[in-house]
PDB file of N, CA and C in Angstrom:
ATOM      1  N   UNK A   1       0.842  -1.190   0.000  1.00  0.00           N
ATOM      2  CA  UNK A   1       0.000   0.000   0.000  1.00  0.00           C
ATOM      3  C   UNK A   1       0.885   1.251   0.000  1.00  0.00           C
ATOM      4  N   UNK A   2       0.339   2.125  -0.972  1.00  0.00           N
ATOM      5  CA  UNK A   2       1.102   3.473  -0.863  1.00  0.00           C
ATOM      6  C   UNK A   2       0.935   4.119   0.533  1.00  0.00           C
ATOM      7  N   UNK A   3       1.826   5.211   0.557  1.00  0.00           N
ATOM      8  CA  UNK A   3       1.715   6.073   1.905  1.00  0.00           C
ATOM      9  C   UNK A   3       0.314   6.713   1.607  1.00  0.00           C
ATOM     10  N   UNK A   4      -0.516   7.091   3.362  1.00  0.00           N
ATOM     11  CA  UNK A   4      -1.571   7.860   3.092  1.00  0.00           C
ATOM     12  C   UNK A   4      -1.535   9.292   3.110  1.00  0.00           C
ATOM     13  N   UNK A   5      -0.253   9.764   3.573  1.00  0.00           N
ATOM     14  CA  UNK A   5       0.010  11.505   3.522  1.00  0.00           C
ATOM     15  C   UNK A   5       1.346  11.501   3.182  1.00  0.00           C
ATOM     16  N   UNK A   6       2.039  11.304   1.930  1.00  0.00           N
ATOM     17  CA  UNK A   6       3.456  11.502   2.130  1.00  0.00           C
ATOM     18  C   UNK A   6       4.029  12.793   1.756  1.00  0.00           C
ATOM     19  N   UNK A   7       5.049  13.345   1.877  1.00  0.00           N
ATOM     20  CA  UNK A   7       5.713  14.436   1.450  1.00  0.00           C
ATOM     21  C   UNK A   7       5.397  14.656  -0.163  1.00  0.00           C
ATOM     22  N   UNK A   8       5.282  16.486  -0.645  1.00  0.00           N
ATOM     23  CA  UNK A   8       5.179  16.422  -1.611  1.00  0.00           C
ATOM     24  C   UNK A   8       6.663  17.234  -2.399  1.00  0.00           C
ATOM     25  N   UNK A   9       6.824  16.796  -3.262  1.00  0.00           N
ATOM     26  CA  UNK A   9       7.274  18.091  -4.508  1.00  0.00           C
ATOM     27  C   UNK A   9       7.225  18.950  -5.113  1.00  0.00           C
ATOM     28  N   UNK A  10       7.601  20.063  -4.874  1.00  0.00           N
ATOM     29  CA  UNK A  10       7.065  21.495  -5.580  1.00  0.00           C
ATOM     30  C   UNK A  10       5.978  20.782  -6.544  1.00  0.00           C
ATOM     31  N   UNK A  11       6.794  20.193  -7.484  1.00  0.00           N
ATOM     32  CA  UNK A  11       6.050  19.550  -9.048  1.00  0.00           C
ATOM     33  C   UNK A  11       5.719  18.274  -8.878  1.00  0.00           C
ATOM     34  N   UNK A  12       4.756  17.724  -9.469  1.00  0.00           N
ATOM     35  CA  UNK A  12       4.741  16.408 -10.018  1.00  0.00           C
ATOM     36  C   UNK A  12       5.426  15.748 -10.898  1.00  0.00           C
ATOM     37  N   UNK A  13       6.030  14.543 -11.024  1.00  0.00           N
ATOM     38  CA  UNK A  13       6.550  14.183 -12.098  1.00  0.00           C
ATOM     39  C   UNK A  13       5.749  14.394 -13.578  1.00  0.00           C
ATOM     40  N   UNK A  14       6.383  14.300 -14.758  1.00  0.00           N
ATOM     41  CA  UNK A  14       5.701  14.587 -16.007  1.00  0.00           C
ATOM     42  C   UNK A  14       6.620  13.898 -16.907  1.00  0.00           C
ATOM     43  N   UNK A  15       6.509  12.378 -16.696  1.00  0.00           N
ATOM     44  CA  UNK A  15       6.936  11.183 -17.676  1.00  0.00           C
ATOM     45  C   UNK A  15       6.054  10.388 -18.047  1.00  0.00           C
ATOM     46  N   UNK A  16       6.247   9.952 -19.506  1.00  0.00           N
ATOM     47  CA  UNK A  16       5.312   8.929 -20.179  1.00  0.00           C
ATOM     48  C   UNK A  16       4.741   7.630 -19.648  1.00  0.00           C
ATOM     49  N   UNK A  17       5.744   7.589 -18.294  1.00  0.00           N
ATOM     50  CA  UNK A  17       5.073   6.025 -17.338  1.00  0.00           C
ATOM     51  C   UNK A  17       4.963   6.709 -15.977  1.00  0.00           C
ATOM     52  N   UNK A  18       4.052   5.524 -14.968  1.00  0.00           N
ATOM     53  CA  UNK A  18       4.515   5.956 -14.032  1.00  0.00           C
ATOM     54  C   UNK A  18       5.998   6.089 -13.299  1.00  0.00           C
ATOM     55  N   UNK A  19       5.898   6.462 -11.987  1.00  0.00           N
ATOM     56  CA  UNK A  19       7.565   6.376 -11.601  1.00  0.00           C
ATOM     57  C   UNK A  19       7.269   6.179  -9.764  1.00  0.00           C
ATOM     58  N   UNK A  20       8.257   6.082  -9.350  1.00  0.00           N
ATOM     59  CA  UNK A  20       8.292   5.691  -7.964  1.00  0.00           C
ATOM     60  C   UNK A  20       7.610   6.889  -7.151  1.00  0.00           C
ATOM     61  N   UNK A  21       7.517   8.192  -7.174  1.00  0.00           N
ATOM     62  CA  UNK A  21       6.839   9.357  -7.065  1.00  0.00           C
ATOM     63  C   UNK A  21       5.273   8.879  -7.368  1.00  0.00           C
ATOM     64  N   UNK A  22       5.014   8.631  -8.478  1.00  0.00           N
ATOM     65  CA  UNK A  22       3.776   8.412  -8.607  1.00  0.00           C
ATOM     66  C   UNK A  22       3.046   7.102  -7.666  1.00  0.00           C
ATOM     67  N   UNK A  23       3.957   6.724  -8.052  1.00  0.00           N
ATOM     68  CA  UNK A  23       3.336   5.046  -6.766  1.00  0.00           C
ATOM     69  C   UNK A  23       3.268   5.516  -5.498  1.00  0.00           C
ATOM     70  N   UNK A  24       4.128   6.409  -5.146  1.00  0.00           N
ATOM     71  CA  UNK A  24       4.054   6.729  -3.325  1.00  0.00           C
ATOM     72  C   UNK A  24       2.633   7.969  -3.363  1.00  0.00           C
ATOM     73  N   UNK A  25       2.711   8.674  -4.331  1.00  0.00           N
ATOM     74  CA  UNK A  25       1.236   9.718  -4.256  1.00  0.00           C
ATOM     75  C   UNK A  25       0.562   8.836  -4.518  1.00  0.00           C
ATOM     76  N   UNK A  26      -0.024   8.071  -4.890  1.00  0.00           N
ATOM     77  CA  UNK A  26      -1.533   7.246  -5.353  1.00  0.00           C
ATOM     78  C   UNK A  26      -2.872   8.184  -4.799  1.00  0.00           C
ATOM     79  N   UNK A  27      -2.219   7.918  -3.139  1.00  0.00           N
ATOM     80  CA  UNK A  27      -3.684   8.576  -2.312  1.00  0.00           C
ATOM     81  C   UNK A  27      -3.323   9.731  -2.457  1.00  0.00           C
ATOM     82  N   UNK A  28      -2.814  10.329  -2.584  1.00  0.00           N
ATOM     83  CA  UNK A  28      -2.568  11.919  -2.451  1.00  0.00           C
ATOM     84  C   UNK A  28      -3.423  12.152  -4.274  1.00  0.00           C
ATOM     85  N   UNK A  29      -3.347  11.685  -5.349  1.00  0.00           N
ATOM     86  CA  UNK A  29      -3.909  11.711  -6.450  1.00  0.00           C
ATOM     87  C   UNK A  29      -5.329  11.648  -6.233  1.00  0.00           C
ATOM     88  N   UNK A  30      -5.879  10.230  -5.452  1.00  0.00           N
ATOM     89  CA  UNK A  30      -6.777  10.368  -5.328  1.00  0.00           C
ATOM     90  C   UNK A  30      -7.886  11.122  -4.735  1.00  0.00           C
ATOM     91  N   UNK A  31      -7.159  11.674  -3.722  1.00  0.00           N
ATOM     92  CA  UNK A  31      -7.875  12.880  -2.553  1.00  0.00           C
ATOM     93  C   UNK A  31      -7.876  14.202  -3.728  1.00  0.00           C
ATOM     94  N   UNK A  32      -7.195  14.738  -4.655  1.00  0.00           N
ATOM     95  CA  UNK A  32      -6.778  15.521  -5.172  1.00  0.00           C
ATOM     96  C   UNK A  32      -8.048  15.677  -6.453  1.00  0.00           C
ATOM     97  N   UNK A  33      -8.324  14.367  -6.946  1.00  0.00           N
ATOM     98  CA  UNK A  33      -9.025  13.994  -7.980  1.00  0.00           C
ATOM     99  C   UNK A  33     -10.675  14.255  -7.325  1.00  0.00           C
ATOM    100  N   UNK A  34     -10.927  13.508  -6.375  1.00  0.00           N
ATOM    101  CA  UNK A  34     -12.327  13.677  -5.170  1.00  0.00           C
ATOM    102  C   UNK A  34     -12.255  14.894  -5.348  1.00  0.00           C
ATOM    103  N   UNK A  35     -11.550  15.834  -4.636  1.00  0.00           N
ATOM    104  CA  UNK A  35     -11.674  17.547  -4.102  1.00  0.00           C
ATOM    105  C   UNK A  35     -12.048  18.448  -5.761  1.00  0.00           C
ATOM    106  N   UNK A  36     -11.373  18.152  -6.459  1.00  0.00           N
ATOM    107  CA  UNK A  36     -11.889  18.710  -7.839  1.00  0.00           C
ATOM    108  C   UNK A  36     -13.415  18.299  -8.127  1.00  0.00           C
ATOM    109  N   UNK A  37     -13.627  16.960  -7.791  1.00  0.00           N
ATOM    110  CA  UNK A  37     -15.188  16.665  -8.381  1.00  0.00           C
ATOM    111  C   UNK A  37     -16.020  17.180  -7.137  1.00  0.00           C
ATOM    112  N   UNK A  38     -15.406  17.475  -6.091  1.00  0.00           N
ATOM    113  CA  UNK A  38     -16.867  18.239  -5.230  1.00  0.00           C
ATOM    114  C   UNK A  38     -16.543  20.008  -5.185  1.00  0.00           C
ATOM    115  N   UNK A  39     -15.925  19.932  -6.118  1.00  0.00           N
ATOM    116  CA  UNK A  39     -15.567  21.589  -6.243  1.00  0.00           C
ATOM    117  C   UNK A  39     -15.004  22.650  -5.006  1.00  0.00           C
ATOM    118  N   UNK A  40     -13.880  21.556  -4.584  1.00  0.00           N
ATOM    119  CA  UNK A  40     -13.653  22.486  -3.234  1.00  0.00           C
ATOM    120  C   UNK A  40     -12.940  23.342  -4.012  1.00  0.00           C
ATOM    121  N   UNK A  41     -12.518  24.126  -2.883  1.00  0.00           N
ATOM    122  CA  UNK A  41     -11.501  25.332  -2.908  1.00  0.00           C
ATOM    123  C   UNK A  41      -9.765  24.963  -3.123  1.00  0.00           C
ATOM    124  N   UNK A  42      -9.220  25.760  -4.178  1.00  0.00           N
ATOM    125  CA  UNK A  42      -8.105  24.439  -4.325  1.00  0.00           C
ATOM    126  C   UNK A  42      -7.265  25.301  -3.495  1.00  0.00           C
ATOM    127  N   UNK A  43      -7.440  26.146  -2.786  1.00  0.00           N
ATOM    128  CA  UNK A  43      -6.724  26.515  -1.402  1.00  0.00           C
ATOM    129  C   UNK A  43      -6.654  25.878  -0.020  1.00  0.00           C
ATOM    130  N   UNK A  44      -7.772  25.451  -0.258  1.00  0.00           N
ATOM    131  CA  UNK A  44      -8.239  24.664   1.070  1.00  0.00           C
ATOM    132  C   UNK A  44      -7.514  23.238   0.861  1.00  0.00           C
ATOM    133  N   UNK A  45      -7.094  23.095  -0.414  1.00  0.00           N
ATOM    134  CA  UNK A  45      -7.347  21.386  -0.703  1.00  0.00           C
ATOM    135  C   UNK A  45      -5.842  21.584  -0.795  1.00  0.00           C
ATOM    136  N   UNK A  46      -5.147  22.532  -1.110  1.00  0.00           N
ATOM    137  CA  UNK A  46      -3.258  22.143  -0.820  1.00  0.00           C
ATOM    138  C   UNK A  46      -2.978  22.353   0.535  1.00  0.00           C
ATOM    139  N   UNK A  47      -3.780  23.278   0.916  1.00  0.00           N
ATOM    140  CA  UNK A  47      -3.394  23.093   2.670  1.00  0.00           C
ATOM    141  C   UNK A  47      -3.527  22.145   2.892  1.00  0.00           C
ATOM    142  N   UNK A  48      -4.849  20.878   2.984  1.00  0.00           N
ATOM    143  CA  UNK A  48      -4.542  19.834   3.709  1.00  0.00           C
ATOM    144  C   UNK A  48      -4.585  18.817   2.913  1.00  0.00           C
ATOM    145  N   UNK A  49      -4.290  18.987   1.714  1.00  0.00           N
ATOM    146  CA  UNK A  49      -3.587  17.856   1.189  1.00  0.00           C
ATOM    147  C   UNK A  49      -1.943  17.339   1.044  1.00  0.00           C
ATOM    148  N   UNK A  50      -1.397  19.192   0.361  1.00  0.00           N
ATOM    149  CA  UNK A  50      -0.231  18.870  -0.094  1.00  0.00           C
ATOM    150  C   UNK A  50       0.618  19.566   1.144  1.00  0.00           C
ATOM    151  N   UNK A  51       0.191  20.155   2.138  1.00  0.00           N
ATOM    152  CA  UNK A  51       0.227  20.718   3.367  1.00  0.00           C
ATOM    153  C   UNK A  51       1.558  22.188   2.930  1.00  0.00           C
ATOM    154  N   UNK A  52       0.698  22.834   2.059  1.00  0.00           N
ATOM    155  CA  UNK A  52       1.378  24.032   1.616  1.00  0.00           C
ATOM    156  C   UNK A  52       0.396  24.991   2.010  1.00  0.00           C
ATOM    157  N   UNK A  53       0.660  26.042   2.758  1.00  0.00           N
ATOM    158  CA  UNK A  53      -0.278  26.975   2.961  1.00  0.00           C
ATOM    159  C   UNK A  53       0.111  28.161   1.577  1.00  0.00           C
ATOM    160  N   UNK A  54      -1.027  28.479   1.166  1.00  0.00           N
ATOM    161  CA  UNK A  54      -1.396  29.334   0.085  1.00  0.00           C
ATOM    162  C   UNK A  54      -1.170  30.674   0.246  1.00  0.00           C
ATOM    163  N   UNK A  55      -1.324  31.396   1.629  1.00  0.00           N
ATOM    164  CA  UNK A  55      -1.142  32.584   2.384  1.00  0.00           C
ATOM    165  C   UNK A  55       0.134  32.923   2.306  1.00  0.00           C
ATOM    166  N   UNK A  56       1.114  32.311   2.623  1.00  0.00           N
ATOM    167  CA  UNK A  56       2.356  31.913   2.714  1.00  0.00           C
ATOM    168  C   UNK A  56       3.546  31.879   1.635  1.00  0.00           C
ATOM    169  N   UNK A  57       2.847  30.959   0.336  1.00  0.00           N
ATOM    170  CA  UNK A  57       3.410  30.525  -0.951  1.00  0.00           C
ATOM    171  C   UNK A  57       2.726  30.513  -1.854  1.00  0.00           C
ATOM    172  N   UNK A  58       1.907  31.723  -1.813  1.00  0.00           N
ATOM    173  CA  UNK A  58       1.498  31.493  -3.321  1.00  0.00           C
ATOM    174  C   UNK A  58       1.625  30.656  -4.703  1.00  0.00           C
ATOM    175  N   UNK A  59       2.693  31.022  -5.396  1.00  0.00           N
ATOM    176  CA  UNK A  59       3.156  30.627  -6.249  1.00  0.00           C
ATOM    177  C   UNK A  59       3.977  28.715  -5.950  1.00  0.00           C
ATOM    178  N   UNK A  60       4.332  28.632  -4.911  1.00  0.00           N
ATOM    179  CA  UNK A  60       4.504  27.373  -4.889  1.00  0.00           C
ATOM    180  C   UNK A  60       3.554  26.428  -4.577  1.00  0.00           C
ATOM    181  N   UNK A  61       2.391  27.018  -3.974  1.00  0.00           N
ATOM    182  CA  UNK A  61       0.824  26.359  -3.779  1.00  0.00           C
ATOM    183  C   UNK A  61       0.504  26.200  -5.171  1.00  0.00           C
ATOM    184  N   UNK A  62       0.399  27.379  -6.231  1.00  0.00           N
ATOM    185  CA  UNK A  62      -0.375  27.072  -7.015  1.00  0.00           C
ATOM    186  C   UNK A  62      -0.069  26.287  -8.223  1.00  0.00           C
ATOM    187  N   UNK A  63       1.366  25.986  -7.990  1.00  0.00           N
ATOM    188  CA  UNK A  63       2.252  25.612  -8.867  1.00  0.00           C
ATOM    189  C   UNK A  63       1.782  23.739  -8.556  1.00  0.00           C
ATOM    190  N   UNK A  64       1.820  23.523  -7.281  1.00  0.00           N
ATOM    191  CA  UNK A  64       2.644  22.081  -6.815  1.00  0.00           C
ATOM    192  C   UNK A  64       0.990  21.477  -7.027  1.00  0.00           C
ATOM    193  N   UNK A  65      -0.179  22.166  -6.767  1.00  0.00           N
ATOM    194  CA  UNK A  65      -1.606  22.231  -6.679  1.00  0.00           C
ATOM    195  C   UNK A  65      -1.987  21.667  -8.369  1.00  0.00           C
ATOM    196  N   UNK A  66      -1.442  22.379  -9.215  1.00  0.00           N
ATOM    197  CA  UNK A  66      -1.674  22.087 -10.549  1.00  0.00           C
ATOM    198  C   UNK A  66      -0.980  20.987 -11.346  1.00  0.00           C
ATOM    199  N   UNK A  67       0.048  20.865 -10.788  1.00  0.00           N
ATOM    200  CA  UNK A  67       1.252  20.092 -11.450  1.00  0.00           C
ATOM    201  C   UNK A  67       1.061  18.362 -10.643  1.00  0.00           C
ATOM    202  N   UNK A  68       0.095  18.287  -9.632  1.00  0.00           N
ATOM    203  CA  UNK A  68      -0.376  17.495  -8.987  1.00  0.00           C
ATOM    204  C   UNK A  68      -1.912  17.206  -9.324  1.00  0.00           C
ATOM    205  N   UNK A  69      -2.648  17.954  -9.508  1.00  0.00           N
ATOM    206  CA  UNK A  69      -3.918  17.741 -10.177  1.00  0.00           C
ATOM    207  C   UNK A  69      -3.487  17.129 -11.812  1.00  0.00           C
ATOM    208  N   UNK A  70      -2.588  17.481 -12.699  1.00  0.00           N
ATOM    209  CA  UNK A  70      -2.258  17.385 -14.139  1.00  0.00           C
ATOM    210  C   UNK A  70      -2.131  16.137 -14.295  1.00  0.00           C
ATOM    211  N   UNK A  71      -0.791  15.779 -13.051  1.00  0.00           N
ATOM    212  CA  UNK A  71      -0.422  14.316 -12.875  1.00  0.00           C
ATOM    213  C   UNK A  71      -1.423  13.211 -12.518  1.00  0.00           C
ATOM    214  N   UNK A  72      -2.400  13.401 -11.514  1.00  0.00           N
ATOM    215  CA  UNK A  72      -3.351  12.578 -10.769  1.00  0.00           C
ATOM    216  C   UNK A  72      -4.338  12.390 -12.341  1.00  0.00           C
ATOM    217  N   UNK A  73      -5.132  13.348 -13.433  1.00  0.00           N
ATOM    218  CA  UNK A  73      -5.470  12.845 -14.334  1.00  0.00           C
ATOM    219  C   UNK A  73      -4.990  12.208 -15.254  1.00  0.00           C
ATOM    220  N   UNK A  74      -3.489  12.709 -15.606  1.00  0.00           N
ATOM    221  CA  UNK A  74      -2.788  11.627 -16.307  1.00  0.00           C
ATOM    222  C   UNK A  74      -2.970  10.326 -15.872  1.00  0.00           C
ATOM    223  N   UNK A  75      -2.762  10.311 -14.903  1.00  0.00           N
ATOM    224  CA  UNK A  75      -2.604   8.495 -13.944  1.00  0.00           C
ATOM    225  C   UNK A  75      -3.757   8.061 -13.744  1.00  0.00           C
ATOM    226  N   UNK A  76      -5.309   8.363 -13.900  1.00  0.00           N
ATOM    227  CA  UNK A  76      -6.355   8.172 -13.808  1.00  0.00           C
ATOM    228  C   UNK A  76      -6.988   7.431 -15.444  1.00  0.00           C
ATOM    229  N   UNK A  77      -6.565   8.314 -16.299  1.00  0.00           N
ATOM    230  CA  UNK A  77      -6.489   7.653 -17.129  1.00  0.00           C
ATOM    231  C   UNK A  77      -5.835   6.877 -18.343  1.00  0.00           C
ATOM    232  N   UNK A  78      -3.933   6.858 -17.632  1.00  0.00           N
ATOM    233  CA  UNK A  78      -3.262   5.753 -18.741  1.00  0.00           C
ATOM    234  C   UNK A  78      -2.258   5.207 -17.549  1.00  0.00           C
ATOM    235  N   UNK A  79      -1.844   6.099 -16.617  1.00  0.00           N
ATOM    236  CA  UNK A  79      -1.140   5.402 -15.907  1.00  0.00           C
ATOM    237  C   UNK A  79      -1.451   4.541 -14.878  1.00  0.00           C
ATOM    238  N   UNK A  80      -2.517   4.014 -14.859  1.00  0.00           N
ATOM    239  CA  UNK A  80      -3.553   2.529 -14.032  1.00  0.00           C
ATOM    240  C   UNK A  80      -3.133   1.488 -14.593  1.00  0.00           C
ATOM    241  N   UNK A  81      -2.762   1.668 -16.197  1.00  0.00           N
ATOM    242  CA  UNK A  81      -2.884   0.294 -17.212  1.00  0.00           C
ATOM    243  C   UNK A  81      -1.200  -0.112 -16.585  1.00  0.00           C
ATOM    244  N   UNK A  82      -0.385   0.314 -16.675  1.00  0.00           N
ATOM    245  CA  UNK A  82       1.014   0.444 -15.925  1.00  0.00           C
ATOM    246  C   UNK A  82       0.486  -1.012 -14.839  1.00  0.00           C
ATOM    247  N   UNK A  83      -0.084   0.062 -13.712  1.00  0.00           N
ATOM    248  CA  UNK A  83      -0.465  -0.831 -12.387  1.00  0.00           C
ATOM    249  C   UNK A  83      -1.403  -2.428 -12.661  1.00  0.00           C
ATOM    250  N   UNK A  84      -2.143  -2.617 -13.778  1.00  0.00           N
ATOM    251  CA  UNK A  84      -2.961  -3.237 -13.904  1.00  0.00           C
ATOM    252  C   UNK A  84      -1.948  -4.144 -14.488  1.00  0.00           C
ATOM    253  N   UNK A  85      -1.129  -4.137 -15.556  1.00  0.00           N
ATOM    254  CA  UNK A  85      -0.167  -4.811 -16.551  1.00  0.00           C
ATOM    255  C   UNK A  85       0.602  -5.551 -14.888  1.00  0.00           C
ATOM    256  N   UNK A  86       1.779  -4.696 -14.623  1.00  0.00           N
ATOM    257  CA  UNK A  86       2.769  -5.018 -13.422  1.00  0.00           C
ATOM    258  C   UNK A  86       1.723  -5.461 -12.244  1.00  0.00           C
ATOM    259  N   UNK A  87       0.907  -4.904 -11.501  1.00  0.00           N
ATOM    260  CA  UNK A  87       0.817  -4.939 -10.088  1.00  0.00           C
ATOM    261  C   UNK A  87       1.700  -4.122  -9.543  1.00  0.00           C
ATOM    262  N   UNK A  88       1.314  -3.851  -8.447  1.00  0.00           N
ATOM    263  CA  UNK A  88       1.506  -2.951  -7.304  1.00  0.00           C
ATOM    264  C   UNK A  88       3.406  -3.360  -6.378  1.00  0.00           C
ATOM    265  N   UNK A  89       4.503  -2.572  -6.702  1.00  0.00           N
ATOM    266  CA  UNK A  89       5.325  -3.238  -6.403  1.00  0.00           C
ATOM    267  C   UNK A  89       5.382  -3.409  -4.992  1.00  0.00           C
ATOM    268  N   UNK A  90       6.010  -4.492  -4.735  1.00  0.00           N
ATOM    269  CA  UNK A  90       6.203  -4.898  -3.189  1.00  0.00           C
ATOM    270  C   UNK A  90       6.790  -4.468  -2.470  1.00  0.00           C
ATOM    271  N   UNK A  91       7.904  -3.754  -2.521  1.00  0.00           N
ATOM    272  CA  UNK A  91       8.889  -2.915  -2.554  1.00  0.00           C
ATOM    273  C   UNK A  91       8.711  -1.582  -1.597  1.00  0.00           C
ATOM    274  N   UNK A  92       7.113  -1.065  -2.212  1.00  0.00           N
ATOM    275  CA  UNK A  92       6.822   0.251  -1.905  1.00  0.00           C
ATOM    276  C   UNK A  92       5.570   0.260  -1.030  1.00  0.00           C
TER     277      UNK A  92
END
Protein backbone atom coordinates (compact mmCIF):
# COMPACT_ATOMS: atom_id res chain seq x y z
CA UNK A 1 0.00 0.00 0.00
CA UNK A 2 1.10 3.47 -0.86
CA UNK A 3 1.71 6.07 1.91
CA UNK A 4 -1.57 7.86 3.09
CA UNK A 5 0.01 11.51 3.52
CA UNK A 6 3.46 11.50 2.13
CA UNK A 7 5.71 14.44 1.45
CA UNK A 8 5.18 16.42 -1.61
CA UNK A 9 7.27 18.09 -4.51
CA UNK A 10 7.06 21.49 -5.58
CA UNK A 11 6.05 19.55 -9.05
CA UNK A 12 4.74 16.41 -10.02
CA UNK A 13 6.55 14.18 -12.10
CA UNK A 14 5.70 14.59 -16.01
CA UNK A 15 6.94 11.18 -17.68
CA UNK A 16 5.31 8.93 -20.18
CA UNK A 17 5.07 6.03 -17.34
CA UNK A 18 4.51 5.96 -14.03
CA UNK A 19 7.57 6.38 -11.60
CA UNK A 20 8.29 5.69 -7.96
CA UNK A 21 6.84 9.36 -7.07
CA UNK A 22 3.78 8.41 -8.61
CA UNK A 23 3.34 5.05 -6.77
CA UNK A 24 4.05 6.73 -3.32
CA UNK A 25 1.24 9.72 -4.26
CA UNK A 26 -1.53 7.25 -5.35
CA UNK A 27 -3.68 8.58 -2.31
CA UNK A 28 -2.57 11.92 -2.45
CA UNK A 29 -3.91 11.71 -6.45
CA UNK A 30 -6.78 10.37 -5.33
CA UNK A 31 -7.87 12.88 -2.55
CA UNK A 32 -6.78 15.52 -5.17
CA UNK A 33 -9.03 13.99 -7.98
CA UNK A 34 -12.33 13.68 -5.17
CA UNK A 35 -11.67 17.55 -4.10
CA UNK A 36 -11.89 18.71 -7.84
CA UNK A 37 -15.19 16.66 -8.38
CA UNK A 38 -16.87 18.24 -5.23
CA UNK A 39 -15.57 21.59 -6.24
CA UNK A 40 -13.65 22.49 -3.23
CA UNK A 41 -11.50 25.33 -2.91
CA UNK A 42 -8.11 24.44 -4.32
CA UNK A 43 -6.72 26.52 -1.40
CA UNK A 44 -8.24 24.66 1.07
CA UNK A 45 -7.35 21.39 -0.70
CA UNK A 46 -3.26 22.14 -0.82
CA UNK A 47 -3.39 23.09 2.67
CA UNK A 48 -4.54 19.83 3.71
CA UNK A 49 -3.59 17.86 1.19
CA UNK A 50 -0.23 18.87 -0.09
CA UNK A 51 0.23 20.72 3.37
CA UNK A 52 1.38 24.03 1.62
CA UNK A 53 -0.28 26.97 2.96
CA UNK A 54 -1.40 29.33 0.09
CA UNK A 55 -1.14 32.58 2.38
CA UNK A 56 2.36 31.91 2.71
CA UNK A 57 3.41 30.52 -0.95
CA UNK A 58 1.50 31.49 -3.32
CA UNK A 59 3.16 30.63 -6.25
CA UNK A 60 4.50 27.37 -4.89
CA UNK A 61 0.82 26.36 -3.78
CA UNK A 62 -0.37 27.07 -7.01
CA UNK A 63 2.25 25.61 -8.87
CA UNK A 64 2.64 22.08 -6.82
CA UNK A 65 -1.61 22.23 -6.68
CA UNK A 66 -1.67 22.09 -10.55
CA UNK A 67 1.25 20.09 -11.45
CA UNK A 68 -0.38 17.50 -8.99
CA UNK A 69 -3.92 17.74 -10.18
CA UNK A 70 -2.26 17.38 -14.14
CA UNK A 71 -0.42 14.32 -12.88
CA UNK A 72 -3.35 12.58 -10.77
CA UNK A 73 -5.47 12.84 -14.33
CA UNK A 74 -2.79 11.63 -16.31
CA UNK A 75 -2.60 8.49 -13.94
CA UNK A 76 -6.35 8.17 -13.81
CA UNK A 77 -6.49 7.65 -17.13
CA UNK A 78 -3.26 5.75 -18.74
CA UNK A 79 -1.14 5.40 -15.91
CA UNK A 80 -3.55 2.53 -14.03
CA UNK A 81 -2.88 0.29 -17.21
CA UNK A 82 1.01 0.44 -15.93
CA UNK A 83 -0.47 -0.83 -12.39
CA UNK A 84 -2.96 -3.24 -13.90
CA UNK A 85 -0.17 -4.81 -16.55
CA UNK A 86 2.77 -5.02 -13.42
CA UNK A 87 0.82 -4.94 -10.09
CA UNK A 88 1.51 -2.95 -7.30
CA UNK A 89 5.33 -3.24 -6.40
CA UNK A 90 6.20 -4.90 -3.19
CA UNK A 91 8.89 -2.91 -2.55
CA UNK A 92 6.82 0.25 -1.91
Amino acid sequence: MPPLDPEVADLAPDEPTLTPYDRQHAVTYVRLLDAEKANADWQEVVRIVLHIDPAVEPARARGAYESHLARAKWAARHGYRELLARGWPKSE
